[in-house]
N, C-alpha and C. Protein backbone atom coordinates (compact mmCIF):
# COMPACT_ATOMS: atom_id res chain seq x y z
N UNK A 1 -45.05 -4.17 6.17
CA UNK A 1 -44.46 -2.94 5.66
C UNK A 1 -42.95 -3.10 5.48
N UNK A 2 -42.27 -3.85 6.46
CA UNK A 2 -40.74 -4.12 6.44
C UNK A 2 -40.61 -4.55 4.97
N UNK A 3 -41.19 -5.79 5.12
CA UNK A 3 -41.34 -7.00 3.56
C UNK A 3 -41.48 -6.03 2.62
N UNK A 4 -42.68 -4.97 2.22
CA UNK A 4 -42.61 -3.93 1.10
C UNK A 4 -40.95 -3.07 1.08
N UNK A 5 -40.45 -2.58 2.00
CA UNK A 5 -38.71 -2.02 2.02
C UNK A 5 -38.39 -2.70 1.87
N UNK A 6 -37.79 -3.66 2.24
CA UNK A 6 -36.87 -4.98 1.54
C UNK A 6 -37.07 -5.15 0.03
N UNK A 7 -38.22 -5.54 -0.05
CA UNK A 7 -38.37 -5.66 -1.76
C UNK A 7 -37.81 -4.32 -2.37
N UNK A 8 -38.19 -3.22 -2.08
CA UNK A 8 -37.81 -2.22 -2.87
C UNK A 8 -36.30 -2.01 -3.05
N UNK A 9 -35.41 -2.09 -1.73
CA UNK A 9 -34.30 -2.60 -1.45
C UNK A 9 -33.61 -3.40 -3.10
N UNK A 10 -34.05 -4.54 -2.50
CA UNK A 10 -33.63 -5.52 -3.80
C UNK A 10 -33.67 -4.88 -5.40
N UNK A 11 -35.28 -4.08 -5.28
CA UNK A 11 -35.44 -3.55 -7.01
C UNK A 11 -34.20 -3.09 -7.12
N UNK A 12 -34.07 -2.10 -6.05
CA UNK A 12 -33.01 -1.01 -6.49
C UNK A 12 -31.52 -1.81 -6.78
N UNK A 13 -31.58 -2.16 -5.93
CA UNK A 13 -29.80 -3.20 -6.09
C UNK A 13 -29.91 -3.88 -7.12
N UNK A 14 -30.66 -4.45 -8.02
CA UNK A 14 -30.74 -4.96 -9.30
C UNK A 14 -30.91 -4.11 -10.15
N UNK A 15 -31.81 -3.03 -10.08
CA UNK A 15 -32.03 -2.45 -11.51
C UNK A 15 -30.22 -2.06 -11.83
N UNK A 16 -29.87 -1.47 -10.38
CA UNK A 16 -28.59 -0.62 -10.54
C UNK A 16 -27.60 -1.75 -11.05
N UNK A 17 -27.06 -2.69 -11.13
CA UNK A 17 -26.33 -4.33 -11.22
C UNK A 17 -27.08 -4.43 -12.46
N UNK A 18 -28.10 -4.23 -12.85
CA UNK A 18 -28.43 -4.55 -14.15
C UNK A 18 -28.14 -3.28 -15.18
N UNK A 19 -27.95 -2.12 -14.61
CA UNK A 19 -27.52 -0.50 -15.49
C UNK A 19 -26.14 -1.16 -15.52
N UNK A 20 -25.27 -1.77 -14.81
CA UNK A 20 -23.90 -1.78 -14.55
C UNK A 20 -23.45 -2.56 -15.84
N UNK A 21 -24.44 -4.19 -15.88
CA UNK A 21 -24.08 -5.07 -16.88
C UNK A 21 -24.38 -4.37 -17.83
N UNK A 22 -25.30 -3.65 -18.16
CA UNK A 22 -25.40 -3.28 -19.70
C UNK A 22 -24.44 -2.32 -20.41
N UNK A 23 -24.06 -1.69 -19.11
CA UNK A 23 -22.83 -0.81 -19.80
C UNK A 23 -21.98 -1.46 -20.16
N UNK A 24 -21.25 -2.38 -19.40
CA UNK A 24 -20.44 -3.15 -19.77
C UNK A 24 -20.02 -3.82 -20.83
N UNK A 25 -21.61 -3.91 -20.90
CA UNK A 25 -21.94 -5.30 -22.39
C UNK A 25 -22.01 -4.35 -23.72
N UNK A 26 -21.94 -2.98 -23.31
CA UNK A 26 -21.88 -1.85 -24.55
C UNK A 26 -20.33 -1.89 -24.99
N UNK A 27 -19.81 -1.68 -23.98
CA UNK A 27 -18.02 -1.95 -24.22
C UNK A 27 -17.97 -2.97 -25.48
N UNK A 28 -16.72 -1.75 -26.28
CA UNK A 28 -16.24 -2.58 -27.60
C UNK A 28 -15.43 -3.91 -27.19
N UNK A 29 -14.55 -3.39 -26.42
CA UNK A 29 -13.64 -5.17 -25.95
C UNK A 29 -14.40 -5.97 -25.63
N UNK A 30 -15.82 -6.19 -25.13
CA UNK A 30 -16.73 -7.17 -24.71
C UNK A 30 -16.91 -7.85 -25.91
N UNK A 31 -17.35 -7.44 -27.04
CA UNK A 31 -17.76 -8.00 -28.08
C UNK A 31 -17.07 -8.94 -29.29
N UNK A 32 -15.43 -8.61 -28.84
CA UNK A 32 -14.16 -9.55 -29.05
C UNK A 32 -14.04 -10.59 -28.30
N UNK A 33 -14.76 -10.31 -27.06
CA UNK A 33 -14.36 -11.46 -25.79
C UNK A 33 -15.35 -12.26 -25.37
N UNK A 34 -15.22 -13.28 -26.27
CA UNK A 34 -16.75 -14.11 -26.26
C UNK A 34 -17.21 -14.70 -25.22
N UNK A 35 -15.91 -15.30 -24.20
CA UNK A 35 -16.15 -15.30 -22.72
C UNK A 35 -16.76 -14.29 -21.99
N UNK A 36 -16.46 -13.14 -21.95
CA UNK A 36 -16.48 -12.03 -21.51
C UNK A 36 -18.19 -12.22 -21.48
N UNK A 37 -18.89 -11.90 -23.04
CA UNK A 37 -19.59 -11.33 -23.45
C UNK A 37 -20.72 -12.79 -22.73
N UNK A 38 -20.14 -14.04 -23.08
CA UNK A 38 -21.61 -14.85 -22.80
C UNK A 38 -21.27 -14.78 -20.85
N UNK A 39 -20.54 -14.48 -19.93
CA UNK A 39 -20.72 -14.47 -18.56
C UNK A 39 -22.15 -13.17 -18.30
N UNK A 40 -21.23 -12.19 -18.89
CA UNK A 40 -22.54 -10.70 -18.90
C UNK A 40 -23.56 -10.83 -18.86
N UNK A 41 -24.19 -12.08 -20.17
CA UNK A 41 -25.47 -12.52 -20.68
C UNK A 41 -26.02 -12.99 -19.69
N UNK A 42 -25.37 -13.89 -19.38
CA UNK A 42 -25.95 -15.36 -18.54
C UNK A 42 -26.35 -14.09 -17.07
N UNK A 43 -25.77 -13.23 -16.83
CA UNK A 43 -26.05 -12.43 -15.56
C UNK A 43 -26.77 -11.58 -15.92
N UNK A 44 -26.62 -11.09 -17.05
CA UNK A 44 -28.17 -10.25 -17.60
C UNK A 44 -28.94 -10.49 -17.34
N UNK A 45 -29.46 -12.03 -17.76
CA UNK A 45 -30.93 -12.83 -17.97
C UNK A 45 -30.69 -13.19 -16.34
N UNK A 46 -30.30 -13.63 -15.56
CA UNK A 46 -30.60 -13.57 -14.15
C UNK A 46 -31.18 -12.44 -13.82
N UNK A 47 -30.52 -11.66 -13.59
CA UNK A 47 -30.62 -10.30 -12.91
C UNK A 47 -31.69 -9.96 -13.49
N UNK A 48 -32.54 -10.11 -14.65
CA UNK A 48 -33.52 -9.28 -15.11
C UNK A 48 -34.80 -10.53 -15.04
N UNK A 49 -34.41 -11.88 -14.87
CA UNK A 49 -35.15 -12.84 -13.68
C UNK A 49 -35.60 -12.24 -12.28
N UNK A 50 -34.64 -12.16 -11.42
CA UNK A 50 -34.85 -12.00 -10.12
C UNK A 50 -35.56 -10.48 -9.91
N UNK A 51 -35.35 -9.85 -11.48
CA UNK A 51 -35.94 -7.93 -11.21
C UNK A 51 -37.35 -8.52 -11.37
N UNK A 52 -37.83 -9.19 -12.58
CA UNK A 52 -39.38 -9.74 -12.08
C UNK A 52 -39.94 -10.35 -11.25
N UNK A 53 -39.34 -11.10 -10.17
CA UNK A 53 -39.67 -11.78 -9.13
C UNK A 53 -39.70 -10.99 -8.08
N UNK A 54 -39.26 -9.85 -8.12
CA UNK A 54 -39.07 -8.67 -6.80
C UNK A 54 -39.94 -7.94 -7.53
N UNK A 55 -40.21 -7.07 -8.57
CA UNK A 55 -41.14 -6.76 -8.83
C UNK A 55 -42.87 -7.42 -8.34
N UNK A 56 -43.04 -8.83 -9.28
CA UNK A 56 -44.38 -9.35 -8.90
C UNK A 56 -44.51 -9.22 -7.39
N UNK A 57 -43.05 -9.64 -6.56
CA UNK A 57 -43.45 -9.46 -5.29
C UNK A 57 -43.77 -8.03 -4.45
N UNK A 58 -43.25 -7.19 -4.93
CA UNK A 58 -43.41 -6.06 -4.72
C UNK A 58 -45.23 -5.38 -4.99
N UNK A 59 -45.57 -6.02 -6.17
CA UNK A 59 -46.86 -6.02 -6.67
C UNK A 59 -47.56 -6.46 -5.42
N UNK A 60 -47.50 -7.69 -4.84
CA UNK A 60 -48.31 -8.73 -4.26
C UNK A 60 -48.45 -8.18 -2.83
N UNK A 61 -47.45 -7.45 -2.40
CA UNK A 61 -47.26 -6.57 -1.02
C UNK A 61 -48.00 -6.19 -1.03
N UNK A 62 -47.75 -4.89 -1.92
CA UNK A 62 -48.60 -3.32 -2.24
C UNK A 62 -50.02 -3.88 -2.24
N UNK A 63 -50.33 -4.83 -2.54
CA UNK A 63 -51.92 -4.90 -2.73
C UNK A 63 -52.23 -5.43 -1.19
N UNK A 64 -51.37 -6.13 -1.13
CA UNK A 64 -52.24 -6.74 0.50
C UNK A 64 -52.02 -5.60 1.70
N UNK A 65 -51.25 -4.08 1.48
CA UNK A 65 -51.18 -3.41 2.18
C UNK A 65 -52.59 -2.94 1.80
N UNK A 66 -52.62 -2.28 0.73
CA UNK A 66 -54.12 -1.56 0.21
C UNK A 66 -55.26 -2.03 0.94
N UNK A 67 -55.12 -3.75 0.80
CA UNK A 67 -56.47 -4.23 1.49
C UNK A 67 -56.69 -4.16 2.79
């Protein structure tokens, strides 16, 4: 049950880190700042990596609690 909070834990701290980058990456100066803009990316596609890996795991909990 801990392991299921923790995971949820994590969703949340990513989805929110992932609302953060996208705003960011909405910003007009981002899109001038090609540095800027490919660091965002590269942490986008992480962050929305590790949101499916806490997800599936989150999946994989929930079921072995059920059972």
């Amino acid at each position: 049950m801990r392991q299921l909070r923790d995971v949820e834990t994590d969703i949340e701290q990513l989805e929110q880190r992932l609302k953060e980058v996208q705003e960011e990456m909405a910003q007009p100066e981002v899109f001038t700042n090609f540095e800027k803009a490919g660091k965002l990316k590269s942490e986008y596609e992480g962050i929305k990596q590790r949101l499916d890996d806490a997800n599936r795991k989150w999946e994989e909990l929930a079921t072995r609690i059920e059972e």
